[in-house]
C-alpha atoms as a PDB file:
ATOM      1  CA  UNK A   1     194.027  17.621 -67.673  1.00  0.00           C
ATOM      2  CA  UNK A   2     195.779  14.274 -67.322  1.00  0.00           C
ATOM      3  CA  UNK A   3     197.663  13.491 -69.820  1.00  0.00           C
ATOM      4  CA  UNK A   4     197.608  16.610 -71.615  1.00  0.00           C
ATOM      5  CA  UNK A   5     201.408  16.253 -71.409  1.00  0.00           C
ATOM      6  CA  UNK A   6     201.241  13.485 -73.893  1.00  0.00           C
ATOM      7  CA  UNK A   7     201.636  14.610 -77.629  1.00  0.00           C
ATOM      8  CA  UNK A   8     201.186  11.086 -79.601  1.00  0.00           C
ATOM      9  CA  UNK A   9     196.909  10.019 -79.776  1.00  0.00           C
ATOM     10  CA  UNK A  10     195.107   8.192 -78.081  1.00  0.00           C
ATOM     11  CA  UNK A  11     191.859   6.140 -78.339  1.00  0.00           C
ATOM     12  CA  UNK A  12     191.450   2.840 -81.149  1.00  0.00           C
ATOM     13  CA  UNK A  13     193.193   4.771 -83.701  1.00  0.00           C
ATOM     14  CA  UNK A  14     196.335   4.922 -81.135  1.00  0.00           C
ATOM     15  CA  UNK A  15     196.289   1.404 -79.865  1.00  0.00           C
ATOM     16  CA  UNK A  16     196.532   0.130 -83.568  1.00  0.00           C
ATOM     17  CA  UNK A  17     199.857   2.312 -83.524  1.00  0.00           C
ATOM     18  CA  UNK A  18     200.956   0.534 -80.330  1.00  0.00           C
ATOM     19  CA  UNK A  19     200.173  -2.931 -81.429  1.00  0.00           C
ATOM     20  CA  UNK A  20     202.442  -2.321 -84.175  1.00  0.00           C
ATOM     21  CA  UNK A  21     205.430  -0.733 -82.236  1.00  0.00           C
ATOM     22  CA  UNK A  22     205.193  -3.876 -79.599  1.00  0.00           C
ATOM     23  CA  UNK A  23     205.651  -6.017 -82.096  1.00  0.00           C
ATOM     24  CA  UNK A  24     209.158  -4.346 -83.703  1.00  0.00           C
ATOM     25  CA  UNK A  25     210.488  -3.689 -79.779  1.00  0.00           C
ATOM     26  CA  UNK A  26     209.332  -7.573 -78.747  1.00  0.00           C
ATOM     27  CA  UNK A  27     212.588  -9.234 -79.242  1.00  0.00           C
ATOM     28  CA  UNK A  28     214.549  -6.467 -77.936  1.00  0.00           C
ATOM     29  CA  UNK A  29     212.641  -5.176 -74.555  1.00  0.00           C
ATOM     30  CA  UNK A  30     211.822  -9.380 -73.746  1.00  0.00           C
ATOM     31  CA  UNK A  31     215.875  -9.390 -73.805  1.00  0.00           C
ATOM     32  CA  UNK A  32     216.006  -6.618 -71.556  1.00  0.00           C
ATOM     33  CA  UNK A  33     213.699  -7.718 -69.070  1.00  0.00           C
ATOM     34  CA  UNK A  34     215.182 -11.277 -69.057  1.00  0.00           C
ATOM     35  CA  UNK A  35     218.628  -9.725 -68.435  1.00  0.00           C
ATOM     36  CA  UNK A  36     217.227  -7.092 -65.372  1.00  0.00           C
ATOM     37  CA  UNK A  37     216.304 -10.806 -63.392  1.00  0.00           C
ATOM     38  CA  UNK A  38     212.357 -10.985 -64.758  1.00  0.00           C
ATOM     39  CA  UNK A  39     211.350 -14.350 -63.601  1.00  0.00           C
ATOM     40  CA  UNK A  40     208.191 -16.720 -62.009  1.00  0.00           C
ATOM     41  CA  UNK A  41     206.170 -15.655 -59.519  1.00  0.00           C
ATOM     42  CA  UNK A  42     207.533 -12.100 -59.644  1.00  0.00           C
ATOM     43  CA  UNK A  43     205.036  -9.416 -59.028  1.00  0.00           C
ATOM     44  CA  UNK A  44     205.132  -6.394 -61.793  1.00  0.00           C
ATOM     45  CA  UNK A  45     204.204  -3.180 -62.645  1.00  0.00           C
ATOM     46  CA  UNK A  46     203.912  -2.183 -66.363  1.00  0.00           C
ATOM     47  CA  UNK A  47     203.790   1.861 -66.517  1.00  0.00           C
ATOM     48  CA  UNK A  48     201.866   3.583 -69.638  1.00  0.00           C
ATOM     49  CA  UNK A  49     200.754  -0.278 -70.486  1.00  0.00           C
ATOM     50  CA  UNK A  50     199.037   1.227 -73.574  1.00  0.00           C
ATOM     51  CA  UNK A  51     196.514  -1.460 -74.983  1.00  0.00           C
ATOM     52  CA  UNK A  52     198.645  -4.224 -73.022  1.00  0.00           C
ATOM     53  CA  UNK A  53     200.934  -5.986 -75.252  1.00  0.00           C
ATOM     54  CA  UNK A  54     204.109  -6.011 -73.368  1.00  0.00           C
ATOM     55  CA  UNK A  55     202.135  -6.538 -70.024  1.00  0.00           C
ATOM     56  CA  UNK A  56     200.486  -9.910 -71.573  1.00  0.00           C
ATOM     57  CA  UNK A  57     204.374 -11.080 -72.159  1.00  0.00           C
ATOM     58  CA  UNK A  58     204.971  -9.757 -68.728  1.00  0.00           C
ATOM     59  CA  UNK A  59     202.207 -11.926 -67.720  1.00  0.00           C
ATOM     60  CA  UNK A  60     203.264 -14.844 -69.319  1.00  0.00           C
ATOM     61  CA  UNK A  61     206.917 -14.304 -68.137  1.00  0.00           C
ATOM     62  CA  UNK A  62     206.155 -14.750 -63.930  1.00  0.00           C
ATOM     63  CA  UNK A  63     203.371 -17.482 -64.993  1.00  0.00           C
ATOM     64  CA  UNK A  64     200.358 -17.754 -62.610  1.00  0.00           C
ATOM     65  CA  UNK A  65     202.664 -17.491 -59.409  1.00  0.00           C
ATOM     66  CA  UNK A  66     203.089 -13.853 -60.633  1.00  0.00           C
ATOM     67  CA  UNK A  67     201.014 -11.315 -61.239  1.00  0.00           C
ATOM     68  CA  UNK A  68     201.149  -7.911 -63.576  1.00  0.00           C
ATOM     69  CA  UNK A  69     199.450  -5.019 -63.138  1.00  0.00           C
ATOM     70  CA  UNK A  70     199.610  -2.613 -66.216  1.00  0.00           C
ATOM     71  CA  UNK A  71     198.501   1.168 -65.837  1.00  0.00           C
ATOM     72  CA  UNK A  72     197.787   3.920 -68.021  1.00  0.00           C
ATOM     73  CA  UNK A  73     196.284   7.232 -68.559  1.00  0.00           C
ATOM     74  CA  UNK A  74     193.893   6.322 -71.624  1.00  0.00           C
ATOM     75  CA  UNK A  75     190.650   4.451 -70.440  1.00  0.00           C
ATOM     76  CA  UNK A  76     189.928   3.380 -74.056  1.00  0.00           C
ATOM     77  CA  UNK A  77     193.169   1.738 -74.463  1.00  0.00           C
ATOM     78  CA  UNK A  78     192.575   0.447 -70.748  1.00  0.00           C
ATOM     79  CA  UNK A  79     189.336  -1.094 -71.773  1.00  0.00           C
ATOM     80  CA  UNK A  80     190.288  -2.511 -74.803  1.00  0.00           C
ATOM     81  CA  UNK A  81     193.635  -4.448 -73.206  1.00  0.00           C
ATOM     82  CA  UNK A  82     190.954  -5.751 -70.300  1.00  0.00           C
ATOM     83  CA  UNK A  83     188.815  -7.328 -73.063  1.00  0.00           C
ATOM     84  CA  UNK A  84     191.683  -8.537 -74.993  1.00  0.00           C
ATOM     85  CA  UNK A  85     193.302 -10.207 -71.893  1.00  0.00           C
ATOM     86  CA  UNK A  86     190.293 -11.956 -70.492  1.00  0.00           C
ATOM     87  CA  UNK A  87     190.295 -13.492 -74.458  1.00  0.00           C
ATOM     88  CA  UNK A  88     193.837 -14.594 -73.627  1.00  0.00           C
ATOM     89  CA  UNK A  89     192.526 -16.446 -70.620  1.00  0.00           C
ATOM     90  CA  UNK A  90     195.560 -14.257 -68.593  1.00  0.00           C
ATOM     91  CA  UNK A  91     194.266 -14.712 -65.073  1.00  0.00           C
ATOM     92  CA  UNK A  92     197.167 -12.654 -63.634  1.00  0.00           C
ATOM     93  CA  UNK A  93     196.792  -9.555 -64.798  1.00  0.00           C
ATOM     94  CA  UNK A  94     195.358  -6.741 -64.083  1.00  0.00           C
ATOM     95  CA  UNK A  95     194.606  -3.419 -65.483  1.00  0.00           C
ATOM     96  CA  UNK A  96     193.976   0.390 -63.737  1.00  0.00           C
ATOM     97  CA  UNK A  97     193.828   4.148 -64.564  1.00  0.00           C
ATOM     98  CA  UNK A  98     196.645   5.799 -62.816  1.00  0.00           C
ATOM     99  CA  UNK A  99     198.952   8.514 -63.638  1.00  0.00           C
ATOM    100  CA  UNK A 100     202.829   8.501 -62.590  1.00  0.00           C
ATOM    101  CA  UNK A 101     203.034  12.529 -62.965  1.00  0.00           C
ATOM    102  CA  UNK A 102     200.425  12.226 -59.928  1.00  0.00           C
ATOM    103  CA  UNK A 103     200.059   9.243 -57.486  1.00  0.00           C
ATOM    104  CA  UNK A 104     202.281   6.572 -56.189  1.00  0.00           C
ATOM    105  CA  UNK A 105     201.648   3.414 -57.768  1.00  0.00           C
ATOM    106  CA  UNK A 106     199.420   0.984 -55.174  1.00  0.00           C
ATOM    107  CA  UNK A 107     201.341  -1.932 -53.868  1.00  0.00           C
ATOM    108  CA  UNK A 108     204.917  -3.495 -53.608  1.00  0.00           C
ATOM    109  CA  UNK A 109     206.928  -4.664 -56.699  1.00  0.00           C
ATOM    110  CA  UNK A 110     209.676  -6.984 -57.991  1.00  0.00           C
ATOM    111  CA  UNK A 111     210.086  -5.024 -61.216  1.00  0.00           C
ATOM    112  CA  UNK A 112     208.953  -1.862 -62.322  1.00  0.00           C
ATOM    113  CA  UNK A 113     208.897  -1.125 -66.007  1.00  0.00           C
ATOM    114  CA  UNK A 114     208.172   1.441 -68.262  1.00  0.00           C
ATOM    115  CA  UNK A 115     208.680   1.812 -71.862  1.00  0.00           C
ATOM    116  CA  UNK A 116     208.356   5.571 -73.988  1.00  0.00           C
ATOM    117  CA  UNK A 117     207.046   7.098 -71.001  1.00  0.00           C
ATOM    118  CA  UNK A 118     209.479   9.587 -69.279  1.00  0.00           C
ATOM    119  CA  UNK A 119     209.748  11.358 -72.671  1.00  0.00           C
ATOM    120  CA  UNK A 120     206.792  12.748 -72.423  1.00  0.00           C
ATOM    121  CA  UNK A 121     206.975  14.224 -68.711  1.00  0.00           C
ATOM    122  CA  UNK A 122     207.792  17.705 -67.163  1.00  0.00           C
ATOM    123  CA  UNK A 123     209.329  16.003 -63.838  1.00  0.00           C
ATOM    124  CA  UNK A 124     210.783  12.225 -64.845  1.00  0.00           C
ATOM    125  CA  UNK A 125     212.603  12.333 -61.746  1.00  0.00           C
ATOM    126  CA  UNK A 126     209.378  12.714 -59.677  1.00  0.00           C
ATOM    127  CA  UNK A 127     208.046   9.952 -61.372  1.00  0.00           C
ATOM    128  CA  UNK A 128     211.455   7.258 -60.961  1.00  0.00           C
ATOM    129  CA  UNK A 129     211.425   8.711 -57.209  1.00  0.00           C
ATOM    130  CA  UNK A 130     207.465   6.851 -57.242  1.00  0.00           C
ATOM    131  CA  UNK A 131     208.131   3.948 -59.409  1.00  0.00           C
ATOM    132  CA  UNK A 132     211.423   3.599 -56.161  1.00  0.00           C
ATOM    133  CA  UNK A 133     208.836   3.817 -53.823  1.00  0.00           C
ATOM    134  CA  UNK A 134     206.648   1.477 -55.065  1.00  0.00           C
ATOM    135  CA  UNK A 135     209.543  -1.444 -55.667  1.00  0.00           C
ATOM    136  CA  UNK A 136     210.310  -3.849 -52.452  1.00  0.00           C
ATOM    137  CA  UNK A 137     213.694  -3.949 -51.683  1.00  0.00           C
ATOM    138  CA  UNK A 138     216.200  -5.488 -54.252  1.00  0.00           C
ATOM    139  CA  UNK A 139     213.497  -4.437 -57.123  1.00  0.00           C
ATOM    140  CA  UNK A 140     214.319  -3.388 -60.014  1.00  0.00           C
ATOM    141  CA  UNK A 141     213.074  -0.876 -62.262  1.00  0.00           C
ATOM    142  CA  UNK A 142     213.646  -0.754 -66.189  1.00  0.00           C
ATOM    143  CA  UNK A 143     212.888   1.600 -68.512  1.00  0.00           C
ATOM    144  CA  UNK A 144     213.400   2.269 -72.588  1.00  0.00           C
ATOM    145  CA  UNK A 145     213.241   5.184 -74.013  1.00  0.00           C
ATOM    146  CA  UNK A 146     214.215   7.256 -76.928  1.00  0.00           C
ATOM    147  CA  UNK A 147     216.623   9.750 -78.359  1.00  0.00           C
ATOM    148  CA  UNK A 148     215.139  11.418 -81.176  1.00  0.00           C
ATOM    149  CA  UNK A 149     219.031  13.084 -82.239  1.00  0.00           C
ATOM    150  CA  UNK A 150     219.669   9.172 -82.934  1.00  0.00           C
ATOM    151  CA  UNK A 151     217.107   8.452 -85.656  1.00  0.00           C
ATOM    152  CA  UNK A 152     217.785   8.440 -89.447  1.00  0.00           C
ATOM    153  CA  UNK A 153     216.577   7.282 -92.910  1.00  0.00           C
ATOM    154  CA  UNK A 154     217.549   5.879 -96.439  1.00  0.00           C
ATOM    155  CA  UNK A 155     217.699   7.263 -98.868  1.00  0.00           C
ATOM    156  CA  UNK A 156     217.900  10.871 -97.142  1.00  0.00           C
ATOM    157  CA  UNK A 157     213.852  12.535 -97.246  1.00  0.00           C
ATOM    158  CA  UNK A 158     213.059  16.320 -96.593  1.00  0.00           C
ATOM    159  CA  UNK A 159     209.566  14.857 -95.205  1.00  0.00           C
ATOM    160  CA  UNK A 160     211.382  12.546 -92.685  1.00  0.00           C
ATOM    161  CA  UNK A 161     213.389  15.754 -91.372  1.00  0.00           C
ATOM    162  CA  UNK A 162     210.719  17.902 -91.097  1.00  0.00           C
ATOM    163  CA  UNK A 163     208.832  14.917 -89.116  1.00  0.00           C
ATOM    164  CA  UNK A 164     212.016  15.044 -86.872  1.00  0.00           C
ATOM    165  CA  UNK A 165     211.488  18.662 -86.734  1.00  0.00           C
ATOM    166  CA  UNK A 166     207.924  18.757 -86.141  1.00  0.00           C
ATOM    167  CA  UNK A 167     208.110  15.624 -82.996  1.00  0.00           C
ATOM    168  CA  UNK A 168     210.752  17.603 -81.521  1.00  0.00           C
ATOM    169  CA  UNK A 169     209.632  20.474 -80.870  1.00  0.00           C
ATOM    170  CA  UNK A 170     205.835  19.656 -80.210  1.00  0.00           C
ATOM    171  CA  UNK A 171     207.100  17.354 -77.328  1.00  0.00           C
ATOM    172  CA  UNK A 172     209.803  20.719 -76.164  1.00  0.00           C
ATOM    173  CA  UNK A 173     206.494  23.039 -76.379  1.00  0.00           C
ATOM    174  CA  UNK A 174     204.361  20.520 -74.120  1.00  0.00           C
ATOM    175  CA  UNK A 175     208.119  21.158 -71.650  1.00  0.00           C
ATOM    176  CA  UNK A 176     209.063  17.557 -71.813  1.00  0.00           C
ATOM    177  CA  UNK A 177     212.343  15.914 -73.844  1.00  0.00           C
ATOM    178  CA  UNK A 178     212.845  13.768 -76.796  1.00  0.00           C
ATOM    179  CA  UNK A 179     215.976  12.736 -76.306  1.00  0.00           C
ATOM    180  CA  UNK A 180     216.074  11.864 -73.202  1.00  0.00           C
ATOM    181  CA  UNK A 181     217.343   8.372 -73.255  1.00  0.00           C
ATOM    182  CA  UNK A 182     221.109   9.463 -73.056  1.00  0.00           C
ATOM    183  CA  UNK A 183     220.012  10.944 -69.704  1.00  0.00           C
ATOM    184  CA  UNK A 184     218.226   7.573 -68.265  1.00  0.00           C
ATOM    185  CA  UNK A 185     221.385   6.586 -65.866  1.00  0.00           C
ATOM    186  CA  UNK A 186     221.759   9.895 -64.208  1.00  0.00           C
ATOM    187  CA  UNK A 187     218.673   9.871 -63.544  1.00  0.00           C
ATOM    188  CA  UNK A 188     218.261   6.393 -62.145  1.00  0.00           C
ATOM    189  CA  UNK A 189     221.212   7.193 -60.044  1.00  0.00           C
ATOM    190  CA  UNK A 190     219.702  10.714 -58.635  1.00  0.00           C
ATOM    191  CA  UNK A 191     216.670   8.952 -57.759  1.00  0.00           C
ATOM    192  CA  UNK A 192     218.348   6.422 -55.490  1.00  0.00           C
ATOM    193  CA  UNK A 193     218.867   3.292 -57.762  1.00  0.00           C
ATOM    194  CA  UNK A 194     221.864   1.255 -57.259  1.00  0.00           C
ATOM    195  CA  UNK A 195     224.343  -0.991 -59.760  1.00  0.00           C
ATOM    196  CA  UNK A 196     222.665   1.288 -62.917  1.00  0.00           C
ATOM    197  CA  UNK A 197     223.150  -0.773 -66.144  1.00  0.00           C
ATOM    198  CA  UNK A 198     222.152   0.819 -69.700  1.00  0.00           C
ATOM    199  CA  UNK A 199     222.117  -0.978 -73.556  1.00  0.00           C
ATOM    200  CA  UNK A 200     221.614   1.004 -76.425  1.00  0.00           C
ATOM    201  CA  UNK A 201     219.205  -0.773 -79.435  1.00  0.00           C
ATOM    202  CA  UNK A 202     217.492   0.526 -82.415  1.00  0.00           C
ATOM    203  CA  UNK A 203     214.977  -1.812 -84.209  1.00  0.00           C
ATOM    204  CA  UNK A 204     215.740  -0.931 -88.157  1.00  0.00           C
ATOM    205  CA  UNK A 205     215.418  -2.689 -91.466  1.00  0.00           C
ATOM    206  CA  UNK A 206     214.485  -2.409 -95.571  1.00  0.00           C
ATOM    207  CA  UNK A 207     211.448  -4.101 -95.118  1.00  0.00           C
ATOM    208  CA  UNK A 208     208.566  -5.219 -92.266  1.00  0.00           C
ATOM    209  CA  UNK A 209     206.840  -3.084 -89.976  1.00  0.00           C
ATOM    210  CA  UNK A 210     209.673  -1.346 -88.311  1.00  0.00           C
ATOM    211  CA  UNK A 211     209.573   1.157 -91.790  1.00  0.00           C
ATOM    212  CA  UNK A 212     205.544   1.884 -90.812  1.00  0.00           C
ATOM    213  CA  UNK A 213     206.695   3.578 -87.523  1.00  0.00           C
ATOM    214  CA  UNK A 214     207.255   6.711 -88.714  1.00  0.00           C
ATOM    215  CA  UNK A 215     204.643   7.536 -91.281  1.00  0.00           C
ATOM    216  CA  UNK A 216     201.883   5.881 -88.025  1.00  0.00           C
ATOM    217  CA  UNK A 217     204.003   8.645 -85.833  1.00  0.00           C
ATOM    218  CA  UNK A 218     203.034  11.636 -87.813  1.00  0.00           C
ATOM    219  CA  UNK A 219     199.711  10.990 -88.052  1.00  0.00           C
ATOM    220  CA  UNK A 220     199.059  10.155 -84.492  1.00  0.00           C
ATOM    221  CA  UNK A 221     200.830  13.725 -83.398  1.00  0.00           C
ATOM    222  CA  UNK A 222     199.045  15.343 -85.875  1.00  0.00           C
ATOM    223  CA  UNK A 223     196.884  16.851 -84.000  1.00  0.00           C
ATOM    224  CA  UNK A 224     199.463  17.663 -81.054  1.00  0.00           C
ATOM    225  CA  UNK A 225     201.227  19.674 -83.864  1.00  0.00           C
ATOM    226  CA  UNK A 226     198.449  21.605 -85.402  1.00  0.00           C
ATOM    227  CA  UNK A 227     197.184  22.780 -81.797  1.00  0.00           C
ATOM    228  CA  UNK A 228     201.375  23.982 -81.315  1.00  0.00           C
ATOM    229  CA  UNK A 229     200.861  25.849 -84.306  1.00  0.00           C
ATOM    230  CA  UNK A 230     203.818  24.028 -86.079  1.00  0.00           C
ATOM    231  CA  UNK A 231     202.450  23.263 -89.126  1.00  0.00           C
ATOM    232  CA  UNK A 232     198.734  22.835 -90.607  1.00  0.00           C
ATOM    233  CA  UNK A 233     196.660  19.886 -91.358  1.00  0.00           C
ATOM    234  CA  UNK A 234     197.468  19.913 -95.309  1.00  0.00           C
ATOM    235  CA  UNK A 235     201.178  20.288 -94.650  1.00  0.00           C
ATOM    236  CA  UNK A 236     200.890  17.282 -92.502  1.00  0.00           C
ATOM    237  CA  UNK A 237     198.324  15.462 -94.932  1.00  0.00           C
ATOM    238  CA  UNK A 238     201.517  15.940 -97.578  1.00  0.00           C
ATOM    239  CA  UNK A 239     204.013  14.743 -94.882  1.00  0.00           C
ATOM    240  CA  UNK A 240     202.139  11.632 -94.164  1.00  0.00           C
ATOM    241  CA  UNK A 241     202.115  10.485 -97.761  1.00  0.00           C
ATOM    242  CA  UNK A 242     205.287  11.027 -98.503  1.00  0.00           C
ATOM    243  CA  UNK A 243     206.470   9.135 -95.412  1.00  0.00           C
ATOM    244  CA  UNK A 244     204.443   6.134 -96.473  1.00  0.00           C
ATOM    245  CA  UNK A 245     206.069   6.524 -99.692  1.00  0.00           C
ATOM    246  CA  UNK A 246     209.269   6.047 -98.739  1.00  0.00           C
ATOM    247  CA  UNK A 247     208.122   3.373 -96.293  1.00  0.00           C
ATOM    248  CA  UNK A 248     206.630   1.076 -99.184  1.00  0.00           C
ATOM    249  CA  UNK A 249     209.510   1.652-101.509  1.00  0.00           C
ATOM    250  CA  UNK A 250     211.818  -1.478-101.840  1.00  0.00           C
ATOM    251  CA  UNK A 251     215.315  -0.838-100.478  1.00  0.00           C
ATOM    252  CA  UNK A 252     214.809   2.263 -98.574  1.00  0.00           C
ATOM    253  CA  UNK A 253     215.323   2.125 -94.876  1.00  0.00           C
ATOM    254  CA  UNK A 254     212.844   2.748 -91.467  1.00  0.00           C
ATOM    255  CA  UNK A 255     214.128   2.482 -87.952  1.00  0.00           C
ATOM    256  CA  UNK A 256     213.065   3.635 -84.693  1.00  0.00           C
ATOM    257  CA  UNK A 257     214.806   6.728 -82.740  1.00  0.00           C
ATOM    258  CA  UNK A 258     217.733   5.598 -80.781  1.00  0.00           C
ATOM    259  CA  UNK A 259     216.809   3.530 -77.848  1.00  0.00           C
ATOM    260  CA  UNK A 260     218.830   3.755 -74.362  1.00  0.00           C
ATOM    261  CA  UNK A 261     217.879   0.588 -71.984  1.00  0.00           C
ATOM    262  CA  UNK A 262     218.379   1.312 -68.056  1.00  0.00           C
ATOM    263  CA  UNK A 263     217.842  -0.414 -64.948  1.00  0.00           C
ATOM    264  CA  UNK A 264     218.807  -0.185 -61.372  1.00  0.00           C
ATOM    265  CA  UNK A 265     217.885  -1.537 -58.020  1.00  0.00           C
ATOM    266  CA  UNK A 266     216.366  -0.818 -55.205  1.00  0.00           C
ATOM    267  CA  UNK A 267     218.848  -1.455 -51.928  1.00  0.00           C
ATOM    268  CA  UNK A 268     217.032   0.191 -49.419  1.00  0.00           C
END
């Protein structure tokens, strides 16, 4: 089944989870695109667009010269980020179901991007090797993702280890890798990319939304974990809670994983 790769849920109660996490990576990934050459009238592909949020930026980024397409492999996330950008009165955008592990993205790009997504393939190789195809020459492709052996908490938590734990080795068991951001150059480079470039960032702080990440984590691979057999759904109810806890408790501090930024071009 499409998608069944994927350990983190989907749906409304997903996209709320999203909305939140575009918000703490804003400042850094609109950095990161500005640096990798985004500009007007650019034409862009947003991979695993989720309920849109970065691809509305995007859109706003190339202006109506431009356009963005944004694809993903939930239709309810899909349907919400069409309503939500035909609100926004984006005219440039558009949105499709389409699956990297699967088919070649349709048409020719200036940038490529994808954020969170390779983590959660069997074969991220076979997916760069489409997102190459799919770039016109002298595109560039970008994408973020994480490396869960970077992530940590204050004051130190038993619940926030065994979240660790429990992420780690449900995304292992579905053959994919959670730390795979230390491996995003190679990997560019094996796939044909040219003049690689990496950044390392990791959103953290005492207070804001940042510290939500992790407790909204847990319960959206909740049911990823139970059906690995990794813990059940009252060890998890106890997990969440305490996460939250320490979350809402003044002084203590959230963060994302580790992030590893890479892009390359296309030269040929």
């Amino acid at each position: 089944m499409a998608g069944s790769h994927y350990i983190i849920r989907g749906g409304v109660e997903g996209r709320e989870r999203l909305r939140i996490l575009a918000r703490v990576m804003q400042s850094s990934t609109h950095s990161l695109l500005h640096r990798a050459g985004i500009r007007p009238g650019m034409s862009c592909l947003e991979i695993g667009c989720g309920g849109g949020d970065l691809a509305f930026d995007m859109a706003r980024m190339v202006g109506p010269a431009g356009r963005v397409v944004g694809t993903d492999i939930d239709e309810a996330k899909l349907g919400l980020a069409r309503k939500e950008s035909a609100e926004l009165q984006l005219n440039n955008i558009d949105f499709q179901f389409q699956d990297i592990t699967t088919t070649d993205p349709e048409g020719e790009f200036d940038l490529i991007h994808a954020r969170f997504v390779l983590t959660h393939l069997m074969d991220p190789a076979q997916a760069l090797t489409r997102m190459r195809r799919a770039l016109r020459k002298g595109g560039v492709v970008v994408v973020e993702d994480i490396d869960f052996r970077g992530y940590f908490c204050y004051p130190e938590s038993p619940a926030f280890w065994r979240y660790v734990e429990l992420y780690t080795e449900t995304v292992r068991r579905r053959g994919a890798d959670p730390s795979i951001g230390p491996r995003l150059p190679s990997l560019l480079a094996d796939a044909g990319f040219s003049d690689v470039q990496m950044n390392i960032v990791q959103p953290a702080g005492t207070k804001g939304e940042v510290k939500l990440l992790t407790p909204l984590t847990m319960e959206n691979i909740a049911d990823a974990v139970v059906a690995e057999g990794l813990a059940d759904v009252e060890e998890i109810e106890g997990l969440v809670t305490r996460l939250y806890e320490h979350a809402r408790t003044d002084g203590t501090i959230g963060c994302t994983p580790r992030i590893v930024e890479a892009w390359g071009r296309q030269q040929s």
